[in-house]
C-alpha atoms as a PDB file:
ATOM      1  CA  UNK A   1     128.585 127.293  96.293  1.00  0.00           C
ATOM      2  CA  UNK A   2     128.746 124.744  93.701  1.00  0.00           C
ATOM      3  CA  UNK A   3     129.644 122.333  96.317  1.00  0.00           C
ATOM      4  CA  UNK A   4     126.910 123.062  98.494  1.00  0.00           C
ATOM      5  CA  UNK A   5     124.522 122.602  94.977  1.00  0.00           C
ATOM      6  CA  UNK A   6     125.893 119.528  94.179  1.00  0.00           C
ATOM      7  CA  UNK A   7     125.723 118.114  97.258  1.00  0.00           C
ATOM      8  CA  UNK A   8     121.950 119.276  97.836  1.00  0.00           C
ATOM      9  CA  UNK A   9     121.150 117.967  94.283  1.00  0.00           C
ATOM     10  CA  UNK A  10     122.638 114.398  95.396  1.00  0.00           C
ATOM     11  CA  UNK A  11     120.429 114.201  98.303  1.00  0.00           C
ATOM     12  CA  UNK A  12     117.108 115.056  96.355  1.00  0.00           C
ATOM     13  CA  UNK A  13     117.794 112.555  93.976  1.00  0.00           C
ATOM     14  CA  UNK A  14     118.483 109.968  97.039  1.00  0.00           C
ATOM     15  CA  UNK A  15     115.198 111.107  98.366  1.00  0.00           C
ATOM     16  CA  UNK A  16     113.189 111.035  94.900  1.00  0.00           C
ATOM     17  CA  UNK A  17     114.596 107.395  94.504  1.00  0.00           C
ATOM     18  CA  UNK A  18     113.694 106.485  98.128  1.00  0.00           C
ATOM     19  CA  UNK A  19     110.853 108.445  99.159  1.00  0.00           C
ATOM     20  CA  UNK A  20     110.087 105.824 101.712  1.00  0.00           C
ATOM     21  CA  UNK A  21     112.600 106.412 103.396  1.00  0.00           C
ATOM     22  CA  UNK A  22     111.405 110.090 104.037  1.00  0.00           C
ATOM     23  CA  UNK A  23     107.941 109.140 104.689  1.00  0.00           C
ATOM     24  CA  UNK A  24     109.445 106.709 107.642  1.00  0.00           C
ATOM     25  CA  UNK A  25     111.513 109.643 109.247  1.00  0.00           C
ATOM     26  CA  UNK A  26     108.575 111.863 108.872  1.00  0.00           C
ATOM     27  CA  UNK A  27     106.171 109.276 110.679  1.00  0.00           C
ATOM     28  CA  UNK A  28     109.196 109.215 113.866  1.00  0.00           C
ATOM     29  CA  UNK A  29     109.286 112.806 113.581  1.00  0.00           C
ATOM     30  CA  UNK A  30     105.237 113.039 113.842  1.00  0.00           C
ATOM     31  CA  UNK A  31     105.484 110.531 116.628  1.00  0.00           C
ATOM     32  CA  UNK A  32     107.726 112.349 118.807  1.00  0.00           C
ATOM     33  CA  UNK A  33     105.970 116.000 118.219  1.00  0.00           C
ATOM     34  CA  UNK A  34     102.913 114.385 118.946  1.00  0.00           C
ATOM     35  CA  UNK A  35     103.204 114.603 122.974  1.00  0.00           C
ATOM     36  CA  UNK A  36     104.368 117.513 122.601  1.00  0.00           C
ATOM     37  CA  UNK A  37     101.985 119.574 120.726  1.00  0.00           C
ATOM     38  CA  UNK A  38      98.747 117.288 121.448  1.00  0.00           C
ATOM     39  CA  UNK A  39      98.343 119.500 124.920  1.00  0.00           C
ATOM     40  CA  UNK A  40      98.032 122.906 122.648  1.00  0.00           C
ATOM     41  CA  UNK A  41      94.489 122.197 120.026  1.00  0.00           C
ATOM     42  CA  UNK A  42      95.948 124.218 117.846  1.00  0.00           C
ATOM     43  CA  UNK A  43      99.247 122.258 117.449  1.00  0.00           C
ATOM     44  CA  UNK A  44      97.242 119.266 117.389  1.00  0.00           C
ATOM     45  CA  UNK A  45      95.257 120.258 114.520  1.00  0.00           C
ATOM     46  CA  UNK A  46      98.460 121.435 112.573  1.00  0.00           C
ATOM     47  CA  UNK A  47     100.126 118.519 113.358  1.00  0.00           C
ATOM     48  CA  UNK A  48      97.415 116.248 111.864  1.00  0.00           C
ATOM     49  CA  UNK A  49      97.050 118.344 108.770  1.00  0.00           C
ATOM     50  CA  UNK A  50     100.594 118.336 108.220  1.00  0.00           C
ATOM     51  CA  UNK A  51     100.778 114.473 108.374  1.00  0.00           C
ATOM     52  CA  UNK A  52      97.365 113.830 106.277  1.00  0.00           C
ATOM     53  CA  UNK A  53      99.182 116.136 103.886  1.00  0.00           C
ATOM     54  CA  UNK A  54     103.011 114.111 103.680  1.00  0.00           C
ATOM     55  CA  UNK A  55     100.897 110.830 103.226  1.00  0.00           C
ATOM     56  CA  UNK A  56      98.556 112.364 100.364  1.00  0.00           C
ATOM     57  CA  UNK A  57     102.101 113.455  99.035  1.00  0.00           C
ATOM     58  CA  UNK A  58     103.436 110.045  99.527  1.00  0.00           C
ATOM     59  CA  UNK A  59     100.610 108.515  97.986  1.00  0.00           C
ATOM     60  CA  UNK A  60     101.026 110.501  94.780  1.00  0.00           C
ATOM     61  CA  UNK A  61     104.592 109.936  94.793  1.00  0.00           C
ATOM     62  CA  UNK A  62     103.944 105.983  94.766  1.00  0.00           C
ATOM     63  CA  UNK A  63     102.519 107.067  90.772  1.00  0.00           C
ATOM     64  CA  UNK A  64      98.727 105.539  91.466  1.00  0.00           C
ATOM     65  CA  UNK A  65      96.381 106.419  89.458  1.00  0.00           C
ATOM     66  CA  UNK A  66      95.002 110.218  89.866  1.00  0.00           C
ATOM     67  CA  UNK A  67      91.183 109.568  90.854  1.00  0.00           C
ATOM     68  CA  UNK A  68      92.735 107.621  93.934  1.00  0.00           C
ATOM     69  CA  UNK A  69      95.177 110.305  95.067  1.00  0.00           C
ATOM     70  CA  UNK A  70      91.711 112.573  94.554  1.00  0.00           C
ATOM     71  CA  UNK A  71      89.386 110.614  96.747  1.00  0.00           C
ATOM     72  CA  UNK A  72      92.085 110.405  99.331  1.00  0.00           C
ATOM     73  CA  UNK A  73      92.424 114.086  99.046  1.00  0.00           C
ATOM     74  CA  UNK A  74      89.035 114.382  99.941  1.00  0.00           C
ATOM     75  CA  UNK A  75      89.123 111.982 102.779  1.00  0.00           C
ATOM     76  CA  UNK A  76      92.044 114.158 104.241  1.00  0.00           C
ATOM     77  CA  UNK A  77      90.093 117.321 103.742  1.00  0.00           C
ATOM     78  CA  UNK A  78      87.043 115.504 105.616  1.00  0.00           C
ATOM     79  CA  UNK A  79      89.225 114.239 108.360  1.00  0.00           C
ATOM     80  CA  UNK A  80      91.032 117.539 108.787  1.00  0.00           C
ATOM     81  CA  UNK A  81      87.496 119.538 108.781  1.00  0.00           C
ATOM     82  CA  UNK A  82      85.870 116.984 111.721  1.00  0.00           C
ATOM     83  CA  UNK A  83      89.655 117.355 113.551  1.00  0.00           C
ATOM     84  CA  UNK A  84      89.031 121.068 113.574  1.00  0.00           C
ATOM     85  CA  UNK A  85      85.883 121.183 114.866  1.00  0.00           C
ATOM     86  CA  UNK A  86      86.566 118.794 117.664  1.00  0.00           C
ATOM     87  CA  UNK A  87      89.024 121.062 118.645  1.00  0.00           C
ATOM     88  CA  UNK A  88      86.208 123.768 118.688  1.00  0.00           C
ATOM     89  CA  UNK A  89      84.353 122.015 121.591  1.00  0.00           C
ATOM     90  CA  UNK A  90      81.928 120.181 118.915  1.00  0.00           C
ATOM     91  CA  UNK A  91      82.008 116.634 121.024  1.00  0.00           C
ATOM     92  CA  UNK A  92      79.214 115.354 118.696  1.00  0.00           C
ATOM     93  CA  UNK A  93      81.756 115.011 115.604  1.00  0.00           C
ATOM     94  CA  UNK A  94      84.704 113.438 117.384  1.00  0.00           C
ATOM     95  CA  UNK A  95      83.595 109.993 116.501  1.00  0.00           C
ATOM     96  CA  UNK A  96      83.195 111.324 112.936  1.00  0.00           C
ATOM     97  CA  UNK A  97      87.349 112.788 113.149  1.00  0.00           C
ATOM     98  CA  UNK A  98      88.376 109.236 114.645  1.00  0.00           C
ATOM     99  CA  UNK A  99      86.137 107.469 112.246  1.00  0.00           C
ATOM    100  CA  UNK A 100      87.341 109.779 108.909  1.00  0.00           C
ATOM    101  CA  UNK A 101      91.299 109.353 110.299  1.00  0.00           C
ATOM    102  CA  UNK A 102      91.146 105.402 110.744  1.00  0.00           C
ATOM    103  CA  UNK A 103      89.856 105.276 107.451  1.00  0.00           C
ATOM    104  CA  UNK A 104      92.161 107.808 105.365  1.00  0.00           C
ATOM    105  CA  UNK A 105      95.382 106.501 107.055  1.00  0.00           C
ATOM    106  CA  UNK A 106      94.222 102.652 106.329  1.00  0.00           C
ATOM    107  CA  UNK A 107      93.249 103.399 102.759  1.00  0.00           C
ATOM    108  CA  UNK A 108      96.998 105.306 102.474  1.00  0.00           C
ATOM    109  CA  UNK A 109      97.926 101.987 104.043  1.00  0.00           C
ATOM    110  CA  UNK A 110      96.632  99.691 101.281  1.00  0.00           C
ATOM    111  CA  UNK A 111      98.702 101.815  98.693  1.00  0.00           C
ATOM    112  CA  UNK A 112     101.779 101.532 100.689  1.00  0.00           C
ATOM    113  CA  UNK A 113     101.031  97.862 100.829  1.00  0.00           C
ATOM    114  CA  UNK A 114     100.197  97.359  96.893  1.00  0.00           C
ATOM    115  CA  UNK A 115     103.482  99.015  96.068  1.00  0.00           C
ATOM    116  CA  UNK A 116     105.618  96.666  98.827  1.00  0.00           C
ATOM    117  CA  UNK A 117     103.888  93.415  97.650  1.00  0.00           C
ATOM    118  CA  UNK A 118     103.897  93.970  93.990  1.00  0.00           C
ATOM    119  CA  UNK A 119     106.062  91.238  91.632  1.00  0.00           C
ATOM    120  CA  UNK A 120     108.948  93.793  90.752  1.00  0.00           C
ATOM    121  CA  UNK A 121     112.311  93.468  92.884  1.00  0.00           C
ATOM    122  CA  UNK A 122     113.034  94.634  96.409  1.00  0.00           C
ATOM    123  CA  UNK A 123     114.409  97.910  96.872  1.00  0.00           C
ATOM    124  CA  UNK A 124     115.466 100.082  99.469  1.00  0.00           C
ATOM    125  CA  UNK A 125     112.993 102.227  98.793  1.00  0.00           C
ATOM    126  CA  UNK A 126     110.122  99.255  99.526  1.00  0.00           C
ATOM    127  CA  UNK A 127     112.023  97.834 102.547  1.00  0.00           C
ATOM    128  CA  UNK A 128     110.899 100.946 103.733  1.00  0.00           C
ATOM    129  CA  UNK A 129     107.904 101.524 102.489  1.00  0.00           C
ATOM    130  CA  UNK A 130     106.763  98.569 104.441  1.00  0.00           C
ATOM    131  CA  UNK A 131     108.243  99.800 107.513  1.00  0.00           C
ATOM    132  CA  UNK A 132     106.046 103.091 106.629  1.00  0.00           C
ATOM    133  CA  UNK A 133     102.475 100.627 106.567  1.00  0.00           C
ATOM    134  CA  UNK A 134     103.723  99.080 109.407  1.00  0.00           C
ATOM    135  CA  UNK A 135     103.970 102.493 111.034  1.00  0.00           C
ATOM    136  CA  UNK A 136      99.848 103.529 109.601  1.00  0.00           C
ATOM    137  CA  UNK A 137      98.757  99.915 110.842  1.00  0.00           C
ATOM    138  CA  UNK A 138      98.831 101.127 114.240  1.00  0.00           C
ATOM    139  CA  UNK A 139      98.272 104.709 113.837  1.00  0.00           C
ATOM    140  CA  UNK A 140      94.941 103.125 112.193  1.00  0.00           C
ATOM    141  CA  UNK A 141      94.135 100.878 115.174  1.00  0.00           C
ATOM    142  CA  UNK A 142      95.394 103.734 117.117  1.00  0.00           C
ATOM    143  CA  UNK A 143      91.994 106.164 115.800  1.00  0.00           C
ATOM    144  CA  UNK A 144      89.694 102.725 116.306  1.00  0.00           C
ATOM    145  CA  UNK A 145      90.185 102.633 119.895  1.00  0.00           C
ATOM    146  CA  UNK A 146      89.403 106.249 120.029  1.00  0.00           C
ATOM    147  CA  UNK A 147      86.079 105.355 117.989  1.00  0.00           C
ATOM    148  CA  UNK A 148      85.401 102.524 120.989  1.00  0.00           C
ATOM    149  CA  UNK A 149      86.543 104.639 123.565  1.00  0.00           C
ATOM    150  CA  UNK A 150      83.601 107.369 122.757  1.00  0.00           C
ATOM    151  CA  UNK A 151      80.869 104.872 122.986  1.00  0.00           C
ATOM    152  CA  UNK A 152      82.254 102.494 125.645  1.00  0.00           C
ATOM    153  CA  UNK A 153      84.164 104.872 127.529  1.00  0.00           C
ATOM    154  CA  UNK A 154      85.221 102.202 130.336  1.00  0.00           C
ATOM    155  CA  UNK A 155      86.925 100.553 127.363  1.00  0.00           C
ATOM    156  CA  UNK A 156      90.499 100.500 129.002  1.00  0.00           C
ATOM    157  CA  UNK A 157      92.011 100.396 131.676  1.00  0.00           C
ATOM    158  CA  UNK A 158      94.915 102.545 132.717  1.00  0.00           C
ATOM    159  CA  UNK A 159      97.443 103.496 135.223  1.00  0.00           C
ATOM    160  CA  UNK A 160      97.956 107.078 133.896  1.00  0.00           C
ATOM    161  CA  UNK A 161      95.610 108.138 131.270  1.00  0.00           C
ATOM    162  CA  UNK A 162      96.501 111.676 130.056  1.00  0.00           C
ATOM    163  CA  UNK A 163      92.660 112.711 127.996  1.00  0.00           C
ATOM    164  CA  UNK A 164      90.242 114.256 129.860  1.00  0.00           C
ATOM    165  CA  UNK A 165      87.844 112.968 132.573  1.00  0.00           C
ATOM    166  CA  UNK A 166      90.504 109.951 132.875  1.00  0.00           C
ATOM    167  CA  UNK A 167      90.342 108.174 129.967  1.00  0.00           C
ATOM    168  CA  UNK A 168      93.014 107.614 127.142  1.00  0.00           C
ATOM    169  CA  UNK A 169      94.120 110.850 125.001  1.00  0.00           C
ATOM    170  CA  UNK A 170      95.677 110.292 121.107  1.00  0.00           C
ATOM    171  CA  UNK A 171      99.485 109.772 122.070  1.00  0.00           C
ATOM    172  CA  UNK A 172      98.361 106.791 125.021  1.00  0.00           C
ATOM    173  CA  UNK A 173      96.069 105.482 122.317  1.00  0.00           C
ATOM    174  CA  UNK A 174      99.109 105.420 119.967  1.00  0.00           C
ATOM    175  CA  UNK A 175     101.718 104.288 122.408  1.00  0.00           C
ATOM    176  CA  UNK A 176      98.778 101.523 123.234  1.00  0.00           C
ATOM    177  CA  UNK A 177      98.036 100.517 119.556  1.00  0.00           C
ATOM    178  CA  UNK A 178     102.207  99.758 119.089  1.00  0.00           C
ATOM    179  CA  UNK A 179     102.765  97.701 121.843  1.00  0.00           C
ATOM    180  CA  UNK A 180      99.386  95.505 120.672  1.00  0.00           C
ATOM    181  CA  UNK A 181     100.564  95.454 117.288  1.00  0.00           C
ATOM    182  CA  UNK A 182     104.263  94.399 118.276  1.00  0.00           C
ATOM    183  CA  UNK A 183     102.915  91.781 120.657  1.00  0.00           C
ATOM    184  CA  UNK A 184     105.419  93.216 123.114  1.00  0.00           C
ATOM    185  CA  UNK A 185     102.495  92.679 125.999  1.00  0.00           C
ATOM    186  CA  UNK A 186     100.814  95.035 127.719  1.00  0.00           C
ATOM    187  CA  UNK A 187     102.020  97.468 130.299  1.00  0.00           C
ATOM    188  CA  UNK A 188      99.901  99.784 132.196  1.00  0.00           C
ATOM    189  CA  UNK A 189      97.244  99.855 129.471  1.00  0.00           C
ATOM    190  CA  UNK A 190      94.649  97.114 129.344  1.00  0.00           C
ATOM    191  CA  UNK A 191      91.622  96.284 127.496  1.00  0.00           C
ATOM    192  CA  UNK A 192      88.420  95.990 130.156  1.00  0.00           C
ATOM    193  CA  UNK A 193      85.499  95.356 127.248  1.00  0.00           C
ATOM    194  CA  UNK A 194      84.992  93.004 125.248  1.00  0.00           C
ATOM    195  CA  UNK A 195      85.003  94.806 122.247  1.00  0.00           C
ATOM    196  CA  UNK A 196      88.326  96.352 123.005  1.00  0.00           C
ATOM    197  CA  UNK A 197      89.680  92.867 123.020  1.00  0.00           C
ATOM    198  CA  UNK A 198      87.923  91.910 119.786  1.00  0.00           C
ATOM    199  CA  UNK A 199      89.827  95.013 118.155  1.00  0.00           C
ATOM    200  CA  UNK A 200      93.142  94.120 119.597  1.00  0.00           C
ATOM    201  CA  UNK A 201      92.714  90.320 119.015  1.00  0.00           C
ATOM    202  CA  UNK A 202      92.401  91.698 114.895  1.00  0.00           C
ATOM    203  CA  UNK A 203      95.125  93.932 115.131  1.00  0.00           C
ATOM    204  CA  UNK A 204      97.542  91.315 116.772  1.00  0.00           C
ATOM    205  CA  UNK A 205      96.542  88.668 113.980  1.00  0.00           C
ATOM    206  CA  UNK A 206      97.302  91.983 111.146  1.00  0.00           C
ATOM    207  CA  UNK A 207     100.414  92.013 112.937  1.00  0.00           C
ATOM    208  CA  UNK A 208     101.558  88.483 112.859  1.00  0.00           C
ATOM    209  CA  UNK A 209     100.261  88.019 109.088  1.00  0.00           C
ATOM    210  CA  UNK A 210     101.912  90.782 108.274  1.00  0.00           C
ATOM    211  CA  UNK A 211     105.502  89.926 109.171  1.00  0.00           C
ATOM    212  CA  UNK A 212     104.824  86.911 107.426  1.00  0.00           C
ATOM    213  CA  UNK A 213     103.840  87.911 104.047  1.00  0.00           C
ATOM    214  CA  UNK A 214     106.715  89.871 104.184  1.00  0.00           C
ATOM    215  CA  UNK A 215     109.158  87.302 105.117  1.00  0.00           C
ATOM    216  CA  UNK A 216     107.522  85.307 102.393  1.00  0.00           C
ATOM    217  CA  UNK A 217     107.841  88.024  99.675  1.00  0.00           C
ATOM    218  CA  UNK A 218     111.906  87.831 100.645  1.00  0.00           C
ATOM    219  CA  UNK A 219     111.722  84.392 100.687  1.00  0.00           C
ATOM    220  CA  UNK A 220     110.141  84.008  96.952  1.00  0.00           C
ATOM    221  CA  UNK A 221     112.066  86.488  95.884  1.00  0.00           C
ATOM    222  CA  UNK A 222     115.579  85.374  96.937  1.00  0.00           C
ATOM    223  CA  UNK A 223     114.047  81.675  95.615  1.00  0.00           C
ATOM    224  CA  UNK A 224     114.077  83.159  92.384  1.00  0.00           C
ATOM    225  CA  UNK A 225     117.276  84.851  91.742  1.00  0.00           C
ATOM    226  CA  UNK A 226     118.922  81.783  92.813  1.00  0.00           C
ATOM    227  CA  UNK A 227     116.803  79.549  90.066  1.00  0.00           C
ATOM    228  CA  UNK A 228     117.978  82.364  87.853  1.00  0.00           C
ATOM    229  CA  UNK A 229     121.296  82.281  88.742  1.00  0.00           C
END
């Protein structure tokens, strides 16, 4: 038994000192439940509340300040509340659940991103943590197109869409907002508006910026160890 404790005690302490790194296996795990449970609207809506939950967790584990982990609290709760009532048939607040979503995971984004891109030195812990934003960037973009696709619902065009009345459902939105934001090209998903272009032209450039800044943070900070050294 002491073994077992020991061993169990090592691990939390990895995890406390690399919480990232949980939030990143978390996010896969999310990912692949996601088809899944997306058919059931009850697993749907569990699913999303379980995830707005980790990254209000994840946020507070980052140590911002408290009114921030509050207001994104209450931007979960909002999100979770117009997700549930979607799922109850009420159409009109869908736009208001896409809407609440793009804007709680990009704000939990921003945090991620503040902690990454801060002066201190690399860790593990931020190597993932940027992997993490990386992960909400198109899970962000992923809830826009949803937001387009209510108003303009000719938006996209696809070989297999798997929502209702043939258009694109959460996990084809996702699976489209990854290979945008990779730049990997598009497959059997394509924009056919203009404004789903516009959106995927920003999301492309957020993509290509952001590999950058990161490459640059390495850069300046390997520059500076060697100065030091």
């Amino acid at each position: 038994m002491d073994v077992i404790r020991r061993r169990l005690l090592r691990r939390l302490a990895y995890a406390r000192r690399n919480r990232c790194s949980v939030l990143v296996a978390i996010l896969c795990f999310f990912i692949l439940l996601n088809p899944l449970l997306s058919g059931s609207a009850v697993g749907a809506t569990a699913l999303a509340s379980s995830l707005f939950v980790v990254l209000v967790l994840a946020v507070w584990a980052l140590r911002v300040r408290r009114p921030f982990v509050w207001g994104l609290a209450a931007l979960a709760f909002l999100a979770v509340d117009a997700l549930v009532a979607d799922r109850l048939c009420e159409i009109w607040i869908r736009p208001v659940a896409l809407a609440a979503t793009a804007a709680f995971i990009g704000t939990v984004t921003v945090a991620l991103l503040r902690y990454v891109l801060d002066r201190r030195a690399i860790t593990t812990d931020k190597v993932f943590g940027a992997v993490a934003a990386y992960i909400l960037i198109a899970l962000s973009f992923a809830s826009l197109f949803g937001v387009l696709q209510i108003f303009e619902p000719h938006s996209f065009n696809a070989a297999v869409a798997h929502g209702p009345d043939g258009r694109l459902n959460w996990s084809d939105m996702m699976y489209f907002s990854f290979t945008v934001l990779t730049s990997t090209g598009f497959g059997e998903i394509t924009p056919a508006s203009p404004m789903a272009r516009a959106l995927i032209v920003i999301e492309q450039v957020l993509g290509v910026m952001y590999v950058a800044f990161l490459v640059a943070r390495l850069a300046n900070m390997y520059g500076a160890s060697e100065r030091r050294g």
